[in-house]
N, C-alpha and C. Protein backbone atom coordinates (compact mmCIF):
# COMPACT_ATOMS: atom_id res chain seq x y z
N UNK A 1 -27.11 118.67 5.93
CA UNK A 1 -27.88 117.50 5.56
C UNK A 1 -28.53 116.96 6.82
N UNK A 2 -29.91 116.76 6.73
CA UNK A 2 -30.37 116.29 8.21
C UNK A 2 -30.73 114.83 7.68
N UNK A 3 -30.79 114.19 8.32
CA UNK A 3 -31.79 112.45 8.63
C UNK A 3 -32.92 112.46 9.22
N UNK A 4 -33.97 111.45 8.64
CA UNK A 4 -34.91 111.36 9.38
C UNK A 4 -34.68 109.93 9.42
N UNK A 5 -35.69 109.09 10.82
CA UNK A 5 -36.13 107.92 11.31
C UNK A 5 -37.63 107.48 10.96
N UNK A 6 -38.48 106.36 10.01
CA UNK A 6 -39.37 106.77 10.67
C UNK A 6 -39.32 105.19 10.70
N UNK A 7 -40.40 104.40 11.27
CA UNK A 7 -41.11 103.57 12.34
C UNK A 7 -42.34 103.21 11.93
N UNK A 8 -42.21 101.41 11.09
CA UNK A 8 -42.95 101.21 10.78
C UNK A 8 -43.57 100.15 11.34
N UNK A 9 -45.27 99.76 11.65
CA UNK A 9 -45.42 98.52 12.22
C UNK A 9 -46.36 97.61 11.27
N UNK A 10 -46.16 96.31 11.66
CA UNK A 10 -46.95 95.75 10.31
C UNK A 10 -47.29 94.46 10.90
N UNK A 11 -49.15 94.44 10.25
CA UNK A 11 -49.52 93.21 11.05
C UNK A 11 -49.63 92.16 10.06
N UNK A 12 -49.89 91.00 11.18
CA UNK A 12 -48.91 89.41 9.84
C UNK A 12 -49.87 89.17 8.62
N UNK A 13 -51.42 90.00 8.49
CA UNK A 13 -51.70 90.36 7.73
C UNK A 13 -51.28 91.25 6.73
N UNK A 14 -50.92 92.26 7.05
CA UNK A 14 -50.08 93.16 5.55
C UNK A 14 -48.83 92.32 5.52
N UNK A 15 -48.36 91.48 6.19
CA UNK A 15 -46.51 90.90 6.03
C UNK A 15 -47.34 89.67 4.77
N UNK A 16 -48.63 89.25 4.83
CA UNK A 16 -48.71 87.88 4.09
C UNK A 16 -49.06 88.74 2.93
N UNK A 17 -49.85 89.77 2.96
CA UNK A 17 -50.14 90.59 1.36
C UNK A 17 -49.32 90.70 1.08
N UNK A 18 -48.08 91.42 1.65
CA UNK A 18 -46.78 91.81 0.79
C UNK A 18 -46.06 90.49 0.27
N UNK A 19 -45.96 89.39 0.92
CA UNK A 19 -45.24 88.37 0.47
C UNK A 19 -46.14 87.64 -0.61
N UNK A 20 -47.55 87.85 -0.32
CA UNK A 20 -48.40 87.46 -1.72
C UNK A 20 -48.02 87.97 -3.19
N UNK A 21 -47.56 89.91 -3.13
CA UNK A 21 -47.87 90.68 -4.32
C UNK A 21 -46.60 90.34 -4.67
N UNK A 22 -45.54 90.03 -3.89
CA UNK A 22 -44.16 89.77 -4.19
C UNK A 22 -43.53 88.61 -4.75
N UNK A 23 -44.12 87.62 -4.67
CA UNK A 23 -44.08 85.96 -4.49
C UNK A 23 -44.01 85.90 -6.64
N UNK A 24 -44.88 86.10 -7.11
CA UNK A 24 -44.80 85.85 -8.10
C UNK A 24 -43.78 86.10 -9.15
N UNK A 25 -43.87 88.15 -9.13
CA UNK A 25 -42.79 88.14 -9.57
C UNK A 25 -41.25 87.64 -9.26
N UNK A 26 -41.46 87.35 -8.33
CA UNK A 26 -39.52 86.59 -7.86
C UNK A 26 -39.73 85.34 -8.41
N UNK A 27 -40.36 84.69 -8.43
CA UNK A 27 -40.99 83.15 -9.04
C UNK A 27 -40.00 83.31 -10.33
N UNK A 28 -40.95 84.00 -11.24
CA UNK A 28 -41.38 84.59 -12.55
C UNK A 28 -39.20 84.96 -12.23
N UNK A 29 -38.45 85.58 -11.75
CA UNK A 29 -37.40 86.30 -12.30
C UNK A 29 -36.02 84.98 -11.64
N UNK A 30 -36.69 84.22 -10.77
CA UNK A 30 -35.92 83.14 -10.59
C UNK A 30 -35.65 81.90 -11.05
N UNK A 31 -36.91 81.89 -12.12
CA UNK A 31 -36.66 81.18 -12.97
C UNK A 31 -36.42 81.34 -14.32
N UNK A 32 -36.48 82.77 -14.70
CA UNK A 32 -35.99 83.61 -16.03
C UNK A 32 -34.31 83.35 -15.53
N UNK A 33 -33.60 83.26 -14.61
CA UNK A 33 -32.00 83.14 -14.15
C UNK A 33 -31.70 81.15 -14.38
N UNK A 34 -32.65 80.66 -13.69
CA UNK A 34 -32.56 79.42 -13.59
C UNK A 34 -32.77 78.33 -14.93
N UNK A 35 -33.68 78.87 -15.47
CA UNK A 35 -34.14 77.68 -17.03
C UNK A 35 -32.90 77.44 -17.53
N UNK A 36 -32.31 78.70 -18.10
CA UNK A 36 -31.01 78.77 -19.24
C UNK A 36 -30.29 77.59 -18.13
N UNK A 37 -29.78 77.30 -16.73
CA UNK A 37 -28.74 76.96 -16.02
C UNK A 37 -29.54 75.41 -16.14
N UNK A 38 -30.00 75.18 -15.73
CA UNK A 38 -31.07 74.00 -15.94
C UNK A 38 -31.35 73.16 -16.83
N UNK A 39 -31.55 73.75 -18.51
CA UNK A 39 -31.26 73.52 -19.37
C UNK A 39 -29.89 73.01 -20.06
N UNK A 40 -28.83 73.66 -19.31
CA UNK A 40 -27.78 73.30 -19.93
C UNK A 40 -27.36 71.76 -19.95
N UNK A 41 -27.67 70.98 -19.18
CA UNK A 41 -27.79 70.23 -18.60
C UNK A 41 -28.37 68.65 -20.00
N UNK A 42 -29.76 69.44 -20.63
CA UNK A 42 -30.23 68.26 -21.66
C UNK A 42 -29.42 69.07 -23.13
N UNK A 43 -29.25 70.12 -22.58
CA UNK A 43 -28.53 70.46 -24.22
C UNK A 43 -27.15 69.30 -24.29
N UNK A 44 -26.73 68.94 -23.26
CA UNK A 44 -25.79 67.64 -23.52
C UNK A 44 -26.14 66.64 -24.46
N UNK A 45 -27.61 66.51 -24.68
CA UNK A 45 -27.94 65.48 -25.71
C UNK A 45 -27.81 65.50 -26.68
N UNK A 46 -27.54 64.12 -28.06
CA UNK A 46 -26.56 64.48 -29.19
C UNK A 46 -28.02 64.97 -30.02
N UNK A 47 -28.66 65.11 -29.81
CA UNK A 47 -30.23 65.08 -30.51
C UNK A 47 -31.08 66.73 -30.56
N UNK A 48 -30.32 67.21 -29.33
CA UNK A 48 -30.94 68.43 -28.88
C UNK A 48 -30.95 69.05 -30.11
N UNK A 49 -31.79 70.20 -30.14
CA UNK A 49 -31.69 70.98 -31.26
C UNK A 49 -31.21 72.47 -31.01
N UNK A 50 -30.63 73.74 -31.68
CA UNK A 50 -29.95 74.57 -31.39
C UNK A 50 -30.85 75.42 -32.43
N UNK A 51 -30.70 76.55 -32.05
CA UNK A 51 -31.00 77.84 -32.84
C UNK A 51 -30.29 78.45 -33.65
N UNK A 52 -30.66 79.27 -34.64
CA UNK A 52 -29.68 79.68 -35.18
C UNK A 52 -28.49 80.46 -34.62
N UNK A 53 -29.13 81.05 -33.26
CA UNK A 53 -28.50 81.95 -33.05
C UNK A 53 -27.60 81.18 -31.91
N UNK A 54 -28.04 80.46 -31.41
CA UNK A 54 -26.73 79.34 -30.81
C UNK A 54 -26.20 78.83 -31.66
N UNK A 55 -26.19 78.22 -32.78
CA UNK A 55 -25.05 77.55 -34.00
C UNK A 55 -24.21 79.03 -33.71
N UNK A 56 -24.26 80.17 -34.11
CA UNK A 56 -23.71 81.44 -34.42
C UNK A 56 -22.80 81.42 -32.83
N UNK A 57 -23.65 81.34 -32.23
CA UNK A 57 -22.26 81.41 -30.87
C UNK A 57 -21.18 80.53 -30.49
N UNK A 58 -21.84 79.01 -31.20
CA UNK A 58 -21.27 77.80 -30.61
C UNK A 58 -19.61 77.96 -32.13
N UNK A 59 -20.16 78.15 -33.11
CA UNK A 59 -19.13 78.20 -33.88
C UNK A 59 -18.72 79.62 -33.59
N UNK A 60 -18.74 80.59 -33.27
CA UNK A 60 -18.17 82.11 -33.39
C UNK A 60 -18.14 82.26 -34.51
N UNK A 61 -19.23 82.53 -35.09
CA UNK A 61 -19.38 83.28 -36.70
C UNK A 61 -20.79 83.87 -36.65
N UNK A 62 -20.54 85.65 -37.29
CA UNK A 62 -21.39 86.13 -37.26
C UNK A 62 -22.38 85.74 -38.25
N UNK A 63 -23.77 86.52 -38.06
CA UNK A 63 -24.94 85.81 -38.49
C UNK A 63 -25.10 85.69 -39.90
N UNK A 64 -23.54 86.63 -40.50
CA UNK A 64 -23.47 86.99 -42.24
C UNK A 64 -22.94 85.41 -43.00
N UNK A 65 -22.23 84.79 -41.98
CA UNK A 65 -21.20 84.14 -42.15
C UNK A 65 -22.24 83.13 -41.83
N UNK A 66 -23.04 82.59 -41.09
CA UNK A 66 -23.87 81.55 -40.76
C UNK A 66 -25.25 81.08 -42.17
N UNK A 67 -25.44 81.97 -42.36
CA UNK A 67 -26.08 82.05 -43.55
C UNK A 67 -25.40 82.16 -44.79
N UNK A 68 -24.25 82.47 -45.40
CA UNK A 68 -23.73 82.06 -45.95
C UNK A 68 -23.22 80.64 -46.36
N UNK A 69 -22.56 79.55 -45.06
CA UNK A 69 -22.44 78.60 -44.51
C UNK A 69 -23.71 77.66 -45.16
N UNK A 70 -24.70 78.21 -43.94
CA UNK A 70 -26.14 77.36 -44.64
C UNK A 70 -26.34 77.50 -46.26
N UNK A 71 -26.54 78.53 -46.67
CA UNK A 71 -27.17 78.49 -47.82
C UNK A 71 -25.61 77.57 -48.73
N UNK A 72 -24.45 77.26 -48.40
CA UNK A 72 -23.31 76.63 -49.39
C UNK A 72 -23.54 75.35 -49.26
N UNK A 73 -24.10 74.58 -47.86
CA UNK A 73 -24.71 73.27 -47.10
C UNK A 73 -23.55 73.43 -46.38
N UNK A 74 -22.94 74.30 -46.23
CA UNK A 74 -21.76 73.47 -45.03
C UNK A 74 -22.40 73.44 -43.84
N UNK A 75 -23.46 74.18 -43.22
CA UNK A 75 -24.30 74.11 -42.33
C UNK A 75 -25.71 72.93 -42.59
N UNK A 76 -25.55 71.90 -41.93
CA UNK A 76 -27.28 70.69 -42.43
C UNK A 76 -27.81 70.60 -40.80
N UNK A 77 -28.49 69.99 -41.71
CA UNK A 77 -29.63 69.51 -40.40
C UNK A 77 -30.46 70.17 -40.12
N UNK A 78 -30.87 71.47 -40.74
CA UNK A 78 -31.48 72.31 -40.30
C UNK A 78 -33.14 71.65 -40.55
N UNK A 79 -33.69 71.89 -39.63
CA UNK A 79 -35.12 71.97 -39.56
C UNK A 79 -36.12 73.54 -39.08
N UNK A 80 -36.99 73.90 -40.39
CA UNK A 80 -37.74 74.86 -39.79
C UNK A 80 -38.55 74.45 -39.26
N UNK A 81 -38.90 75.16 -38.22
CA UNK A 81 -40.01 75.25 -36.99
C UNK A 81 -40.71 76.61 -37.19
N UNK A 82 -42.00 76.79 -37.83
CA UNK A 82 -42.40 78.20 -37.99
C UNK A 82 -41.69 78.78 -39.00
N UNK A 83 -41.41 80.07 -38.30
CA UNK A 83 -40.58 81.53 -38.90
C UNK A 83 -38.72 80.76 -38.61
N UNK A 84 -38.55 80.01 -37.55
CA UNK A 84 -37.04 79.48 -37.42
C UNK A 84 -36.60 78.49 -37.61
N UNK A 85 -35.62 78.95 -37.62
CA UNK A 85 -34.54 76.93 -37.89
C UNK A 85 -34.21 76.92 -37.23
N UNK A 86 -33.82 75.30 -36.71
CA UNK A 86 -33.20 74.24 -35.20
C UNK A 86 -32.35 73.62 -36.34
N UNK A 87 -31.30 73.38 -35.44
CA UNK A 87 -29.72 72.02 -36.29
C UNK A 87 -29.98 71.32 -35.06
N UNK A 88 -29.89 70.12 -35.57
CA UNK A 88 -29.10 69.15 -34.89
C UNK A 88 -27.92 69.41 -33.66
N UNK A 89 -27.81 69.26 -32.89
CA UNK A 89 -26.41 69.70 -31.86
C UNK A 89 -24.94 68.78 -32.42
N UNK A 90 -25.44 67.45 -32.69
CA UNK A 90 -24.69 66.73 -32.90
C UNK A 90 -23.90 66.64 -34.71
N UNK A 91 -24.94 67.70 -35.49
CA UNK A 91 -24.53 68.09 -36.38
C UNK A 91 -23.35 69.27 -36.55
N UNK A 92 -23.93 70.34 -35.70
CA UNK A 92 -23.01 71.56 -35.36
C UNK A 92 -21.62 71.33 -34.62
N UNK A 93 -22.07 70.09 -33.30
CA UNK A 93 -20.50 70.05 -33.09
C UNK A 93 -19.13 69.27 -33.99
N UNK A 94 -19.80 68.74 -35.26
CA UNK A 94 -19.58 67.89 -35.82
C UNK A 94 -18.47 68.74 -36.86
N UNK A 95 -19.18 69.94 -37.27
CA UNK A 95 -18.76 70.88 -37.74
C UNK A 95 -18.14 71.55 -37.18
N UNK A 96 -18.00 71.72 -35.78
CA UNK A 96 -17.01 72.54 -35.47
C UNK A 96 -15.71 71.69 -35.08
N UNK A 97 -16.20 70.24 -34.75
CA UNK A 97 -14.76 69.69 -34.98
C UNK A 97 -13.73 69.39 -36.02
N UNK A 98 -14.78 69.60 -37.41
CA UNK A 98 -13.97 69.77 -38.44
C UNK A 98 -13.27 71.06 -38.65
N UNK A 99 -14.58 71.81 -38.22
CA UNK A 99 -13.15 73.80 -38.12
C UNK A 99 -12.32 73.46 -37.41
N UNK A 100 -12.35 73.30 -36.48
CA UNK A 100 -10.95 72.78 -35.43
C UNK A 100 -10.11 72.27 -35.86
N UNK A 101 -10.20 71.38 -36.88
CA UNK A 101 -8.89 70.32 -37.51
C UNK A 101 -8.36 70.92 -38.51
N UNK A 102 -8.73 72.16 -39.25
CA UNK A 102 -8.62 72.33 -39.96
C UNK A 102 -7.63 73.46 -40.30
């Protein structure tokens, strides 16, 4: 197995292009890491609204069982938006403190 060395030099012109072509996407992937962490933060509010697919995580029931739920009303609050539904937060935890007691 041999090695090679090689030896590169770079003037503060190509160092500012490269940090130009680079700059965005890290932007763009540091804040694809950061929103969700950031966010967590107003999802504290009793008002926030949740997805379906967060109700499904926040209670641990799969998506058969969530729709089931909804369509019996034991799931409310739902509001469609478009093609999806948002609950209430303060509805869902409401419900899961009743699974809890139960």
């Amino acid at each position: 197995m041999s090695t090679c060395t090689l030896n590169f030099e770079f003037s503060q012109q190509d160092i500012s292009r490269l940090v130009g072509a680079l700059k965005e996407p890290l932007i763009d992937a540091l804040l694809e890491k950061l929103v969700p962490i950031l966010t967590n933060a107003v999802r504290q509010d009793e008002n926030y609204t949740l997805s379906a697919e967060e109700v499904q995580k926040l209670l641990g029931i799969k998506q058969s069982t969530f729709y089931k739920w909804r369509n019996e009303g034991r799931i409310k609050g739902g509001i469609q938006v478009g093609k999806s539904w948002r609950f209430k937060r303060s509805e869902i935890e409401g419900l899961l403190n009743g699974k809890e007691q139960q």
